[in-house]
Protein backbone atom coordinates (compact mmCIF):
# COMPACT_ATOMS: atom_id res chain seq x y z
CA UNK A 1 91.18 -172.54 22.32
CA UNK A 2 92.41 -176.19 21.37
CA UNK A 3 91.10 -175.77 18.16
CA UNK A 4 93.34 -172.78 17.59
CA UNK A 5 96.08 -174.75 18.98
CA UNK A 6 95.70 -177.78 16.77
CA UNK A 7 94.70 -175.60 13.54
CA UNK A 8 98.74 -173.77 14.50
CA UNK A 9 100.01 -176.70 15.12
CA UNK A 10 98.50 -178.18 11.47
CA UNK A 11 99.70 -175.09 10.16
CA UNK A 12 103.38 -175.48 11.69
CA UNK A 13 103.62 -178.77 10.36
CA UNK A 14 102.70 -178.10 6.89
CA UNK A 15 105.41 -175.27 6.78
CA UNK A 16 107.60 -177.64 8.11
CA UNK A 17 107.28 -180.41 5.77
CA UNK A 18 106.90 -177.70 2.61
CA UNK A 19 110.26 -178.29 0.40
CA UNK A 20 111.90 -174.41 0.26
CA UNK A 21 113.28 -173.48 -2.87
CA UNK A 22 116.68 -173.73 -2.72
CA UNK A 23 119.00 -172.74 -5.24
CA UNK A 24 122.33 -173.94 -5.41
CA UNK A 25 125.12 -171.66 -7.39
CA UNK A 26 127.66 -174.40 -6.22
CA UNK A 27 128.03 -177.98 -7.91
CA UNK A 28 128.94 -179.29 -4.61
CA UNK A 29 126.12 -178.27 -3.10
CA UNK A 30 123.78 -179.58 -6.21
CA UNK A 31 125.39 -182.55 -5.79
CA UNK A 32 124.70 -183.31 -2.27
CA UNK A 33 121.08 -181.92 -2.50
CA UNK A 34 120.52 -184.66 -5.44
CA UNK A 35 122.12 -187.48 -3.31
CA UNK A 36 119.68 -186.48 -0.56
CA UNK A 37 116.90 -186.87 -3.26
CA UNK A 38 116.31 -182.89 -2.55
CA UNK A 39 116.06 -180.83 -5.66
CA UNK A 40 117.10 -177.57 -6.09
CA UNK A 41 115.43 -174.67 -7.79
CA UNK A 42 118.58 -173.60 -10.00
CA UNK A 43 122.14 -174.29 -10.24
CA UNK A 44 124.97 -172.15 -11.20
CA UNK A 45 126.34 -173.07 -14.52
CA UNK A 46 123.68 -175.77 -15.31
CA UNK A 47 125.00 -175.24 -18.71
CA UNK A 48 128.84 -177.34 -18.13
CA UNK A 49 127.25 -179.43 -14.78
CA UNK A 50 127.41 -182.23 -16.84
CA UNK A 51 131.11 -182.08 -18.92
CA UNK A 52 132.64 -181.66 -15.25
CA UNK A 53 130.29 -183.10 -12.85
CA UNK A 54 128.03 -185.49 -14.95
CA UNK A 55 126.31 -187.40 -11.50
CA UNK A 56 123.61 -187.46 -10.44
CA UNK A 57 122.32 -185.61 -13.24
CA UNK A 58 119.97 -182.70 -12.65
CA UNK A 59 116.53 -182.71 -13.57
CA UNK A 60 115.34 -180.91 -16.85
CA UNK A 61 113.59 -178.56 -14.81
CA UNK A 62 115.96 -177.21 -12.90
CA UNK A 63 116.89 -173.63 -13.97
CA UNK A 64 120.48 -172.03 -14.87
CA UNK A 65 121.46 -168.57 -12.77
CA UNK A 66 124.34 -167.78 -14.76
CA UNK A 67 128.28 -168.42 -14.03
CA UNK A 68 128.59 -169.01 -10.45
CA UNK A 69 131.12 -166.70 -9.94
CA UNK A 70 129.06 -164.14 -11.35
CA UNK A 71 125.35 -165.54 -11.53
CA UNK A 72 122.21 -163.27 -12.90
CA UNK A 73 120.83 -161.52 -9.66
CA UNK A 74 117.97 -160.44 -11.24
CA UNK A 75 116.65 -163.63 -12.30
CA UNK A 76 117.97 -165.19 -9.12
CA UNK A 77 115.74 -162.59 -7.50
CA UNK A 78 112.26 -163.33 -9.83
CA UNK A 79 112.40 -167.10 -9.29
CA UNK A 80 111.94 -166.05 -5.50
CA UNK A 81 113.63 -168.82 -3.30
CA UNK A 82 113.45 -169.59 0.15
CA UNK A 83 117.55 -169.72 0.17
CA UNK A 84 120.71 -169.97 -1.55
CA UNK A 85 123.34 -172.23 -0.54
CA UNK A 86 126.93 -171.39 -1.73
CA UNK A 87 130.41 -171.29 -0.87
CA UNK A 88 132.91 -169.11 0.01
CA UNK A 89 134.31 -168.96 -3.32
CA UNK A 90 130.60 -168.08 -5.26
CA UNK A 91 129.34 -165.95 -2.43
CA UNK A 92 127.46 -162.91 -3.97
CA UNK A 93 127.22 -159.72 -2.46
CA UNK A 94 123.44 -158.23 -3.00
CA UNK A 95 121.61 -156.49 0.12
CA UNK A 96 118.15 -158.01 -1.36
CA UNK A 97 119.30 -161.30 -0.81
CA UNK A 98 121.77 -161.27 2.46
CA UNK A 99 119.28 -162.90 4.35
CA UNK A 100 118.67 -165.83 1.92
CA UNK A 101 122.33 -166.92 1.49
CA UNK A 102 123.78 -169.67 3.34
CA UNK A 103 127.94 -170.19 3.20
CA UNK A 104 128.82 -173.99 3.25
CA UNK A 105 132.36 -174.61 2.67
CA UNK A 106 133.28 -178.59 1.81
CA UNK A 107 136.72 -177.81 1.62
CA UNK A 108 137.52 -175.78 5.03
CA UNK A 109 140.17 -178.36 6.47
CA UNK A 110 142.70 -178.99 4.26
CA UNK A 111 144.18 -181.43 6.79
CA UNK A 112 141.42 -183.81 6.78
CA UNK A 113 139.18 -183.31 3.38
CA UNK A 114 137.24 -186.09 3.83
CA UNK A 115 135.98 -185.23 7.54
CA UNK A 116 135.44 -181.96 6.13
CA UNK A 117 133.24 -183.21 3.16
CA UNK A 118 131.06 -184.91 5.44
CA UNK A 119 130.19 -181.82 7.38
CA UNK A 120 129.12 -180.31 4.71
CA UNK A 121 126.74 -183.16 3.97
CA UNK A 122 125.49 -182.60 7.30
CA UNK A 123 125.00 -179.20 7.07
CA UNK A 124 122.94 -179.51 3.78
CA UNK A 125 120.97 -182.62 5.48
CA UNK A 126 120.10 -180.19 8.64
CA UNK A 127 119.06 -177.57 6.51
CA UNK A 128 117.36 -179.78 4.12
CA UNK A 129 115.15 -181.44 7.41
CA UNK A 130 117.17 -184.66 5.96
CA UNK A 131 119.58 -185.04 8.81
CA UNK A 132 119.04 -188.58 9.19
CA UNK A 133 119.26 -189.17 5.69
CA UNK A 134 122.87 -187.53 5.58
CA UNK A 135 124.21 -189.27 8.89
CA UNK A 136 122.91 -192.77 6.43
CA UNK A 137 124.69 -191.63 3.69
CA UNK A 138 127.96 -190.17 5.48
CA UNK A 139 127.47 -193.77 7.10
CA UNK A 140 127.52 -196.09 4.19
CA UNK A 141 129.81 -194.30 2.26
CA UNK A 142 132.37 -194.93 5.43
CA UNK A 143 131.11 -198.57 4.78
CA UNK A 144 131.85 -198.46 1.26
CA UNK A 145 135.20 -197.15 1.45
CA UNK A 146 135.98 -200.05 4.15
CA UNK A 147 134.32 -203.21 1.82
CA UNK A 148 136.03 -201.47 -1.06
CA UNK A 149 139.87 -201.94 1.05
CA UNK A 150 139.37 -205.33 1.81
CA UNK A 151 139.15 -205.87 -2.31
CA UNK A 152 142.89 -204.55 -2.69
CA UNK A 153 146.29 -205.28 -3.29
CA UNK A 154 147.34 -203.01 -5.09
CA UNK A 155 150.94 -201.60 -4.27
CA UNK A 156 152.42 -198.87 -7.48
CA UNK A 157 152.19 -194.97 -6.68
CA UNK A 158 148.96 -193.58 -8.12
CA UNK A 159 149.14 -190.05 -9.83
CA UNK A 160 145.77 -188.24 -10.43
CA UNK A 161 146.00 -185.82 -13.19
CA UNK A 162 143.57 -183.10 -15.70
CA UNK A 163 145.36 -182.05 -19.19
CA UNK A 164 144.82 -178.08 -18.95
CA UNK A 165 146.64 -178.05 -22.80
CA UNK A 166 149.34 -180.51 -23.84
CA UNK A 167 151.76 -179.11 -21.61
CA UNK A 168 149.96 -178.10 -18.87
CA UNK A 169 148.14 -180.36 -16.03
CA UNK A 170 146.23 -180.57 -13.02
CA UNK A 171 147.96 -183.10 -10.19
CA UNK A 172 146.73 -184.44 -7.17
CA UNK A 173 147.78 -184.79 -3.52
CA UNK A 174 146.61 -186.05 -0.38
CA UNK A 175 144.22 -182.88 0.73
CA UNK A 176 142.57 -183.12 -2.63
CA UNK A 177 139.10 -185.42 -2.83
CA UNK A 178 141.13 -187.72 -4.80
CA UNK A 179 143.83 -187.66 -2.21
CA UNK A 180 141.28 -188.35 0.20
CA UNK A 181 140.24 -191.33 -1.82
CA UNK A 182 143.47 -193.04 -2.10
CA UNK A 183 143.83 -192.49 1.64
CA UNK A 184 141.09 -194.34 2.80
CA UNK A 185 141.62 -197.12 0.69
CA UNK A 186 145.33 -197.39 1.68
CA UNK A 187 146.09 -196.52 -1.78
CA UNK A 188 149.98 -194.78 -2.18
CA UNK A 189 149.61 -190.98 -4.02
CA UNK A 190 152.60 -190.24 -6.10
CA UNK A 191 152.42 -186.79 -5.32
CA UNK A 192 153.17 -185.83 -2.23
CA UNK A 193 153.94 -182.13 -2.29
CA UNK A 194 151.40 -179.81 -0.36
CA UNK A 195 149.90 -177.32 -2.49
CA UNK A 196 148.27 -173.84 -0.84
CA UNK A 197 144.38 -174.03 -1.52
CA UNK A 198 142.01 -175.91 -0.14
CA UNK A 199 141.20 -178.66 -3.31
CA UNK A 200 144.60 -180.05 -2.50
CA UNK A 201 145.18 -179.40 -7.03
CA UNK A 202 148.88 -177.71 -8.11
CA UNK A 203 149.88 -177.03 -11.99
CA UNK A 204 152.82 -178.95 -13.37
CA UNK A 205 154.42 -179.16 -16.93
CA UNK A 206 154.53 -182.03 -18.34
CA UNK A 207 158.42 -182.27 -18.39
CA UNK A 208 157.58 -182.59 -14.33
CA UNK A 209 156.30 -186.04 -15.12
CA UNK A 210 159.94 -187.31 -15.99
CA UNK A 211 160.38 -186.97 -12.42
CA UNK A 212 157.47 -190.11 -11.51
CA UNK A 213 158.78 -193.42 -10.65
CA UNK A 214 158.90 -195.66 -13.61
CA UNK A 215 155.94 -197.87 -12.37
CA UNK A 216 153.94 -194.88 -11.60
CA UNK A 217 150.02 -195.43 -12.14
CA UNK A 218 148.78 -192.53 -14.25
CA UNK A 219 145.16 -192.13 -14.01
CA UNK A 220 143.80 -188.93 -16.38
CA UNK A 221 140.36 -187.41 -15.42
CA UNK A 222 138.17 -186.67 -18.26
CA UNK A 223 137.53 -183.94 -19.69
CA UNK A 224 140.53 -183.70 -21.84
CA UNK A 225 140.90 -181.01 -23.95
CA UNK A 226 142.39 -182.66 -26.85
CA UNK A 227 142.69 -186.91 -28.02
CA UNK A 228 145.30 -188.36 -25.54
CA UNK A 229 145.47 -191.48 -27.62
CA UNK A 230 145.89 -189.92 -30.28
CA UNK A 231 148.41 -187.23 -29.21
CA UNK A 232 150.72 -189.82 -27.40
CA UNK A 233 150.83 -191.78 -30.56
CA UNK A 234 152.38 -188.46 -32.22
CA UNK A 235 153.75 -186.95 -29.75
CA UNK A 236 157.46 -188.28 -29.45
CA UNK A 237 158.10 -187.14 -26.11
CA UNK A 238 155.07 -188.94 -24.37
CA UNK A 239 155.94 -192.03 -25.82
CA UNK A 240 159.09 -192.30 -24.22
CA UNK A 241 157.87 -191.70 -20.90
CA UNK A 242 157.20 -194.79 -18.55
CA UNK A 243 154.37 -192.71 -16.98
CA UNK A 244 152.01 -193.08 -20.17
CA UNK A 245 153.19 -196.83 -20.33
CA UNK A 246 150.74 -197.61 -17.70
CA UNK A 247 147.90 -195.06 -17.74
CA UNK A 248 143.93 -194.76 -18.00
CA UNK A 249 141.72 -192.30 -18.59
CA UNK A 250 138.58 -191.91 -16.56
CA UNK A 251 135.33 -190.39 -17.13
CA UNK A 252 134.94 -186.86 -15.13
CA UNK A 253 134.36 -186.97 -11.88
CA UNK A 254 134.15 -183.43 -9.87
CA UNK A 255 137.36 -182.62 -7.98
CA UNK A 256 136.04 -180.43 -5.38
CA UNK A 257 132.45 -182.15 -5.24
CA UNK A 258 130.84 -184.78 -2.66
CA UNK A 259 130.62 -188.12 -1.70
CA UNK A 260 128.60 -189.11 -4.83
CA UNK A 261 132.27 -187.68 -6.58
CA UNK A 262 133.96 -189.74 -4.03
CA UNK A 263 131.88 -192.89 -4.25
CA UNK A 264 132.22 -192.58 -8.44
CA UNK A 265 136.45 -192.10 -8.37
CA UNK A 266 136.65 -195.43 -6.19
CA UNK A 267 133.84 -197.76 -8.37
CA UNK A 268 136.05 -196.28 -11.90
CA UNK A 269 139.47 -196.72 -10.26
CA UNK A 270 139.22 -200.04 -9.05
CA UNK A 271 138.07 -200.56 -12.45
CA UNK A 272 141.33 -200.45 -13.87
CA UNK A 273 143.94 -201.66 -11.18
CA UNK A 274 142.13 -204.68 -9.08
């Protein structure tokens, strides 16, 4: 009888320590898997990770189920994982996998994105069997932000922007993960109005930029979909705006991703205003 018990009990543990397959049709949830040194099985358009997300970079080896609004259900179904970790906005609806998806939502509060963020990094770390690695890194990045504050004295209005075309853009506020960065280095936003999703993003034109403070910050996240520098050397409107007297284009960085996204938006932004 002991035998049995310590042969189940062998057993147990093996299963236990045995990486599932996890696919992840969300770049958030790649992300956070990669930070936690966890890989998954596939991602959901593996194809673009890199022109929006870029780090960490996924493995080779790691397969591509299709758009992740829309991902190949067939395939998904052949490479056979243990579970599929999503959110609410890439959920799939397929009765042979029900019972193998898993809704994580980063951006559920928009009050407080960056408590939210970290709950999701939780979540993935208890599913993962990495809970103690997650609490470390939910830790240190708290630690990171605080070292990085004690750098700064920096005082101008920051605006956070994406060109969608040359008169269209992406902005910014508080409840977006950029927001969230500025906040918790004591950083000013320039944008303040609240938007009605949870990434905290609204669409301007770019006549709404006339409307920045003169010694607005502009910061432009990469990718762009056409040669700033070059275009606000011909373009006679931009040049007469203060905004792009005092701007910087970084390289992308995912606006609804995880810390790593976090973590990469502080290192490049003090970069280019300490």
């Amino acid at each position: 009888m002991k035998k049995i018990v310590v042969l189940f009990l062998i057993l147990f543990e093996f299963i236990q320590a045995k990486e599932l397959k996890i696919i992840a049709l969300d770049w958030t949830m790649a992300e956070t898997m990669m930070m936690l040194n966890y890989q998954p099985l596939a991602v959901g358009d593996k194809r673009i990770y890199n022109t929006w997300v870029k780090e960490p970079a996924l493995p080779k080896d790691v397969k591509d189920v299709g758009l992740r609004v829309q991902p190949n259900i067939e395939y998904i179904i052949n490479l056979q994982p243990d579970l599929i970790i999503t959110s609410s906005l890439f959920s799939i609806d397929n009765y042979l996998l029900k019972n193998k998806i898993k809704i994580i939502d980063f951006y559920q509060n928009k009050k407080d994105v960056y408590s939210s963020i970290n709950e999701g990094v939780l979540q993935i770390g208890i599913l993962l069997n990495k809970k103690q690695e997650a609490l470390n890194l939910i830790d240190d990045t708290r630690i990171f932000f605080e070292t990085s504050k004690k750098k700064l004295r920096y005082t101008k209005p920051i605006a956070i922007v994406q060109f969608i075309d040359k008169k269209h853009l992406r902005i910014y506020n508080k409840h977006s993960l950029f927001g969230a960065v500025l906040d918790q280095l004591g950083l000013r936003n320039a944008y303040d109005k609240n938007t009605n999703n949870a990434w905290g993003v609204d669409i301007i034109s770019f006549l709404d930029l006339l409307k920045f403070p003169k010694e607005t910050k502009f910061i432009v996240i990469k990718p762009t979909p056409f040669v700033l520098d070059k275009e606000l050397k011909q373009n006679p409107f931009y040049q007469k705006m203060n905004i792009f007297k005092d701007y910087n284009e970084l390289e992308p960085i995912w606006s609804a991703g995880s810390l790593m996204s976090m973590r990469r938006f502080t290192k490049d932004l003090l970069k280019v205003i300490e």
